[in-house]
Protein backbone atom coordinates (compact mmCIF):
# COMPACT_ATOMS: atom_id res chain seq x y z
CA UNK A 1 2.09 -14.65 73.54
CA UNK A 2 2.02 -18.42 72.92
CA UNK A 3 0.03 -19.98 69.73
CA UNK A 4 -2.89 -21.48 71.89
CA UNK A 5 -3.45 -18.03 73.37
CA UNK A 6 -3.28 -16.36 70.07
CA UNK A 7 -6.23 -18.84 69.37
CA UNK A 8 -7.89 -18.03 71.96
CA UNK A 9 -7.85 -14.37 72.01
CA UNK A 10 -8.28 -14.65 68.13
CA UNK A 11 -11.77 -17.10 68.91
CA UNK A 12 -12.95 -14.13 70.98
CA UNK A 13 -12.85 -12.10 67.89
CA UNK A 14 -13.36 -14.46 65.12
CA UNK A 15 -16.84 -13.25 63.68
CA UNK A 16 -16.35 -9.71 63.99
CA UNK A 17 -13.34 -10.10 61.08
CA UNK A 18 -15.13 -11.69 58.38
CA UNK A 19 -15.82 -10.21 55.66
CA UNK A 20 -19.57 -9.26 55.69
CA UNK A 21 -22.18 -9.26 52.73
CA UNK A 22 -24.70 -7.05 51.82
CA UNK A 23 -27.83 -9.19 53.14
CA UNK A 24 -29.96 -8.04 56.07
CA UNK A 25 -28.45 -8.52 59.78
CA UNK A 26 -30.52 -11.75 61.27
CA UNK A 27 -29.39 -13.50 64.30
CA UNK A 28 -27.84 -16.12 62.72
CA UNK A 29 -24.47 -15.97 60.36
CA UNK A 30 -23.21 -18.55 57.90
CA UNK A 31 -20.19 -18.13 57.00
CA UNK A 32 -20.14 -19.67 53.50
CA UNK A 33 -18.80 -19.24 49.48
CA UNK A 34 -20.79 -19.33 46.57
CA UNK A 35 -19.58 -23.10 44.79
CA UNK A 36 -19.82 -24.66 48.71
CA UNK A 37 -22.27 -27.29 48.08
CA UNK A 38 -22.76 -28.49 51.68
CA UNK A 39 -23.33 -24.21 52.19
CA UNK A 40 -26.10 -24.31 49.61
CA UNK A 41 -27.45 -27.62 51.10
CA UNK A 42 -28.09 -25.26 53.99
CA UNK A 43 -29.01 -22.57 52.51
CA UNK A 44 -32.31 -24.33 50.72
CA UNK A 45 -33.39 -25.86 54.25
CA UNK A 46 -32.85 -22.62 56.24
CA UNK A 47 -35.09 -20.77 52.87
CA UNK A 48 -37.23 -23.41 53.16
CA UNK A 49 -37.73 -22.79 56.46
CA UNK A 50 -37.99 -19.50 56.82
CA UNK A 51 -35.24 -18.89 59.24
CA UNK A 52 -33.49 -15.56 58.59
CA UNK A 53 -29.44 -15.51 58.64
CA UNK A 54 -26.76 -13.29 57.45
CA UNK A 55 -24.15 -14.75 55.19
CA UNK A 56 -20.16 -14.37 55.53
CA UNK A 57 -18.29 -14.88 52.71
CA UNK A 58 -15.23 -17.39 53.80
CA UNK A 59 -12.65 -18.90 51.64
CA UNK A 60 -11.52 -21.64 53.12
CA UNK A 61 -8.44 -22.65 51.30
CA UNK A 62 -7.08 -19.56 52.99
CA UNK A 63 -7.11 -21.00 56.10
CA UNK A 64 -7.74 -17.69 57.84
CA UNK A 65 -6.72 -18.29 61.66
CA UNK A 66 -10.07 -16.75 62.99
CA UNK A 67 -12.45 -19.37 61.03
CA UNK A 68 -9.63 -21.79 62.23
CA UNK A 69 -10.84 -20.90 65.87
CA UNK A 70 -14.25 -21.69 64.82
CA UNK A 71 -13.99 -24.71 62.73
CA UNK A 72 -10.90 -26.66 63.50
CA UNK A 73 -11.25 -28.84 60.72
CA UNK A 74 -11.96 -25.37 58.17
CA UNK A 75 -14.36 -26.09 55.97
CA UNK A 76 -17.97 -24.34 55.42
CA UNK A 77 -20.45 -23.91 56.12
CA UNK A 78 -20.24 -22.82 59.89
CA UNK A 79 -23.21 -21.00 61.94
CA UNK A 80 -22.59 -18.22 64.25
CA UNK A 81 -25.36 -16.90 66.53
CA UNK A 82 -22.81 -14.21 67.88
CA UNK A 83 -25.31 -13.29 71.08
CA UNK A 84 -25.64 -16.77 72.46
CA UNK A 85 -21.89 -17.34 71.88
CA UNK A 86 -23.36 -20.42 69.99
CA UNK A 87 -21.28 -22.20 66.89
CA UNK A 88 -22.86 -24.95 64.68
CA UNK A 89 -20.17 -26.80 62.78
CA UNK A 90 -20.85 -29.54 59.91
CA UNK A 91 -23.45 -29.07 57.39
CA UNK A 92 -26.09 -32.39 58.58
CA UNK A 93 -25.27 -31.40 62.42
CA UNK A 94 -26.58 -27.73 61.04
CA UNK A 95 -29.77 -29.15 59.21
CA UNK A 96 -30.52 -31.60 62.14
CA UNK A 97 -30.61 -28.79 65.03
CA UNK A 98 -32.65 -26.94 62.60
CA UNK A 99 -35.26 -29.54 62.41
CA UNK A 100 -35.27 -30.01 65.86
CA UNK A 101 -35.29 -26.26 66.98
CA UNK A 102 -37.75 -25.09 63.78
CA UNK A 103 -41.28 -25.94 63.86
CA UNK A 104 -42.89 -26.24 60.68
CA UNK A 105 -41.80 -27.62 57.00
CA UNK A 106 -40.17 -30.95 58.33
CA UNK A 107 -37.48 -31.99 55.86
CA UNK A 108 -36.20 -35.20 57.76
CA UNK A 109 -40.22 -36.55 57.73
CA UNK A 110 -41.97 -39.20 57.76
CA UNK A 111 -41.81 -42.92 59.43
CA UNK A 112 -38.36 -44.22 60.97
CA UNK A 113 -37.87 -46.19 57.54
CA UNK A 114 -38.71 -42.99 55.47
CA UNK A 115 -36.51 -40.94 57.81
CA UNK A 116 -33.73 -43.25 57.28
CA UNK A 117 -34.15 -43.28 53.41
CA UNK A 118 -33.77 -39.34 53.61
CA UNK A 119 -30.36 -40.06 55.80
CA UNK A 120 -29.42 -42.08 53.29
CA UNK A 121 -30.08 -40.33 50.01
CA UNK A 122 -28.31 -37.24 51.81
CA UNK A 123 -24.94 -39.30 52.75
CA UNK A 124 -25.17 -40.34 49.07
CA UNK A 125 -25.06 -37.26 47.60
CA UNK A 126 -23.00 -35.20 50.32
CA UNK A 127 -20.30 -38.83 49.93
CA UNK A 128 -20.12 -40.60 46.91
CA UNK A 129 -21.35 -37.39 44.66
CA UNK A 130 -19.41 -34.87 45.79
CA UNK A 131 -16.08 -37.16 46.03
CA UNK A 132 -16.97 -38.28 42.40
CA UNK A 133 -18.30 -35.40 40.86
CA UNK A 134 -18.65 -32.06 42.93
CA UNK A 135 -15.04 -32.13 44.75
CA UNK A 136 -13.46 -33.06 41.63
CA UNK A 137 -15.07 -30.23 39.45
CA UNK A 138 -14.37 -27.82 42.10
CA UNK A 139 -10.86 -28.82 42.67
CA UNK A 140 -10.02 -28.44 38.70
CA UNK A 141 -12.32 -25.70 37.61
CA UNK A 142 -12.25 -23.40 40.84
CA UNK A 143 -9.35 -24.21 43.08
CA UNK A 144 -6.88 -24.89 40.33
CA UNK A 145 -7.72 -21.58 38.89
CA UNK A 146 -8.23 -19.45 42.10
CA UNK A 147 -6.12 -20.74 44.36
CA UNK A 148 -3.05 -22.66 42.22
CA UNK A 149 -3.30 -20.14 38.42
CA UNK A 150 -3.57 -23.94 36.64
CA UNK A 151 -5.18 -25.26 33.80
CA UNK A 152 -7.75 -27.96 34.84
CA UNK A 153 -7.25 -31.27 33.75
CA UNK A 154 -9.04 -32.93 31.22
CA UNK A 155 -8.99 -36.43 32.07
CA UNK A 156 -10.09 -35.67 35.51
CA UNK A 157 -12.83 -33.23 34.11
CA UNK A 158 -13.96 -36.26 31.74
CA UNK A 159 -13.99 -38.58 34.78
CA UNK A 160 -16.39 -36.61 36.88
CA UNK A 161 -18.85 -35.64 34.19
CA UNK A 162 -19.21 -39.47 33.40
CA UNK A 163 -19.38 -40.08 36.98
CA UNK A 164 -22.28 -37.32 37.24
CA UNK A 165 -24.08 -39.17 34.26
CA UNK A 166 -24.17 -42.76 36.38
CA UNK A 167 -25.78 -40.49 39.33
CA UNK A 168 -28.41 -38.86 37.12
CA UNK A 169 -29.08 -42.03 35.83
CA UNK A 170 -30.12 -43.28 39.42
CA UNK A 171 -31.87 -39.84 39.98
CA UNK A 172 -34.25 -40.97 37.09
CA UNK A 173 -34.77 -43.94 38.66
CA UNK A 174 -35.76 -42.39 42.06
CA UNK A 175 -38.20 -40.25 39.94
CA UNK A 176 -39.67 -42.43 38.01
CA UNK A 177 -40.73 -44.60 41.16
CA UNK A 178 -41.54 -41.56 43.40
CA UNK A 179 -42.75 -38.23 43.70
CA UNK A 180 -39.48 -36.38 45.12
CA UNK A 181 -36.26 -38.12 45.70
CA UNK A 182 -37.00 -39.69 48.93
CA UNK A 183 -40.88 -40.35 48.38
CA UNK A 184 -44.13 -38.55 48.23
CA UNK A 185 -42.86 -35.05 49.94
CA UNK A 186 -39.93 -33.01 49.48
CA UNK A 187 -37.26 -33.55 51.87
CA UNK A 188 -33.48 -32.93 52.92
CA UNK A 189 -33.01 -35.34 50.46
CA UNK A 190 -33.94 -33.01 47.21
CA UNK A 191 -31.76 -30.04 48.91
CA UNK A 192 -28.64 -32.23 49.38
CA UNK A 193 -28.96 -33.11 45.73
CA UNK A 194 -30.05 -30.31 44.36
CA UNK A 195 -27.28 -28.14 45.98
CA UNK A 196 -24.84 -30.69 44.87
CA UNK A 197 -26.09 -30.78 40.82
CA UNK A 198 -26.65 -27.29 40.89
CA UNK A 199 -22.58 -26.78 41.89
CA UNK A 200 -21.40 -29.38 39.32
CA UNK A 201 -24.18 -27.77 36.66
CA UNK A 202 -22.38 -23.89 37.21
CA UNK A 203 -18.84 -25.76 36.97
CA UNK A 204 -20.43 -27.11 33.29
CA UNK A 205 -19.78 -30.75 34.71
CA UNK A 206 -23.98 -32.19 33.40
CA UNK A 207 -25.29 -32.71 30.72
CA UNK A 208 -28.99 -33.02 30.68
CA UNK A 209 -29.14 -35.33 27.47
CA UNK A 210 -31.47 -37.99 28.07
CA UNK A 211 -32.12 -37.44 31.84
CA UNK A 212 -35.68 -35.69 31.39
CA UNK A 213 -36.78 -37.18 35.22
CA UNK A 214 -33.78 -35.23 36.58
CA UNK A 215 -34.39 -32.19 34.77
CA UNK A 216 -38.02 -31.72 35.40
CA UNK A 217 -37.24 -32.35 39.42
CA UNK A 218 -34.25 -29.84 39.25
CA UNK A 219 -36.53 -27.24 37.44
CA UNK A 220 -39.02 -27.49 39.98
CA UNK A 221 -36.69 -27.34 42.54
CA UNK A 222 -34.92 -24.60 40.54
CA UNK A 223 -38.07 -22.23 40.27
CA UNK A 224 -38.41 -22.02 44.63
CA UNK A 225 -38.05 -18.77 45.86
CA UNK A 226 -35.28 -20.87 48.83
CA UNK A 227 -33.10 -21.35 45.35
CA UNK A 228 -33.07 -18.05 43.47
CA UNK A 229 -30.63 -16.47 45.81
CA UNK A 230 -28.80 -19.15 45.01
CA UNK A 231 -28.92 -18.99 40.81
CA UNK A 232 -28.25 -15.73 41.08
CA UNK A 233 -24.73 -15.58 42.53
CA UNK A 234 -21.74 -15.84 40.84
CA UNK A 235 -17.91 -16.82 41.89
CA UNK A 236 -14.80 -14.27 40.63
CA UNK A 237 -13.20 -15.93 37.67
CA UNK A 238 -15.38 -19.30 37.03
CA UNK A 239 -18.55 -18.41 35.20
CA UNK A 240 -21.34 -20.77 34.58
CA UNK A 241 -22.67 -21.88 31.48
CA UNK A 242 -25.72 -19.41 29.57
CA UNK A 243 -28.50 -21.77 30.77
CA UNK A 244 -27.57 -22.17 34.22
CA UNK A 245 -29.73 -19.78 36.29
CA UNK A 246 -32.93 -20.44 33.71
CA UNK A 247 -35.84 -22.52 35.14
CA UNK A 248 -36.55 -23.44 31.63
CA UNK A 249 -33.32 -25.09 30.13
C-alpha cells in the first residue's frame, strides 16, 4: 500500500485514535493541548457561547500521521464533528463559522469599523504577540523541555518577557480609552488576548508591575466561568507560577 493510500485509509480513521479526555461526549471535538494559545482562544468563544464540545488531547510536535490527515499543516486546534464528516481547521476560520452558525453572544460585533478593529486586535495578538512573546516562551520553556530534554535559554527568555512588557503597555492604553479591548463590549478581541497572556503568564513570561489596566481586565476576564476550565489545567513537566490560577493576584 502506497503513502497517499495509507493517508487515506488513515483519514478514515483519524478521530477514533486520539487520545480522548475525560469531558462529556458533545458533537463537536477539539483536538487541542493545554499551553495552545490559539486552542484556548477557542475554547473562551465556544464557553462563551455555550456550544458543547469534547476535547482531544494532541501533541503536535509528534506529528502523529492521523492528525496529519486532518490538518496538513499540524497544528491545533482542529474541530471534528465526526457525524457530519465535517473538519474545521485554523483557529479564526473556527471562531468565524461559529459566529456565523451560533446565534446569540456576538463576539465579532458591532459596525463594519468596530468589526474590523476586533479583526485587527485579534491578528495582533494571534501575530506579533505570539511570534514575540507566546511562541518564544513556549518554544524554550515547553518544547525545549518536552520535546528536546534542554535547558531554556536565557537571553531568549529575557527577550520575550520585555517584548510582553511593550504589549501590556499598549493593553493599558486600550483600557484606559475603552471599556474592553476593542470598545464598549467584550469581543473576540479580549479572548485572543486573554488566551495569549494567560499562556505566557503559566510559562512565568509577565510581570504585572505597573500594568494595573491589564490586570484588572485579565481578572475580570479571569473570574468567567468560559476561563476556569482553562486555569485549572496543567501541562506534564512545566508548572505555572503560585498566583497563576487566582482571580485575585
Amino acid at each position: 500500500m502506497g503513502t497517499r493510500t495509507r493517508r487515506r485509509a488513515a483519514l478514515k480513521t483519524a478521530i477514533a485514535v486520539a487520545p480522548r479526555s475525560r469531558y462529556v461526549e458533545a458533537m463537536w471535538q477539539l483536538y487541542q493541548f493545554p499551553l495552545c494559545p490559539f486552542s484556548r482562544k477557542i475554547r473562551l468563544l465556544l464557553g462563551e457561547k455555550g456550544v458543547g464540545y469534547e476535547l482531544l488531547r494532541e501533541s503536535p510536535w509528534e506529528r502523529r500521521d492521523e492528525f496529519i490527515d486532518l490538518n496538513p499543516a499540524g497544528r491545533t486546534p482542529v474541530m471534528v464533528d465526526e457525524g457530519r464528516g465535517q473538519v474545521l481547521i485554523d483557529s479564526n476560520a473556527i471562531a468565524e463559522y461559529f459566529e456565523e452558525t451560533v446565534e446569540g453572544k456576538a463576539m465579532i460585533n458591532g459596525t463594519a469599523a468596530q468589526r474590523a478593529e476586533i479583526r485587527r486586535l485579534v491578528a495582533w495578538f494571534d501575530q506579533d504577540f505570539f511570534y514575540e512573546v507566546t511562541g518564544p516562551l513556549l518554544f524554550e520553556r515547553m518544547q525545549k523541555r518536552i520535546v528536546h530534554r534542554q535547558p531554556p535559554d536565557g537571553g531568549a527568555l529575557r527577550e520575550a518577557m520585555k517584548a510582553a512588557n511593550n504589549h501590556l503597555d499598549y493593553v493599558d492604553y486600550l483600557i484606559d480609552h475603552r471599556t474592553w479591548l476593542a470598545g464598549a463590549t467584550m469581543s473576540l478581541a479580549d479572548l485572543a488576548a486573554a488566551a495569549h497572556i494567560s499562556v505566557a503568564d503559566y510559562l512565568g513570561g509577565i510581570d504585572w508591575t505597573g500594568h494595573e489596566q491589564t490586570k484588572g481586565w485579565y481578572s475580570g476576564l479571569k473570574s468567567r466561568p468560559s476561563f476556569r476550565p482553562l486555569l485549572a489545567e496543567r501541562m506534564e513537566i512545566v508548572t505555572p507560577p503560585k498566583y497563576y490560577e487566582d482571580v485575585d493576584f
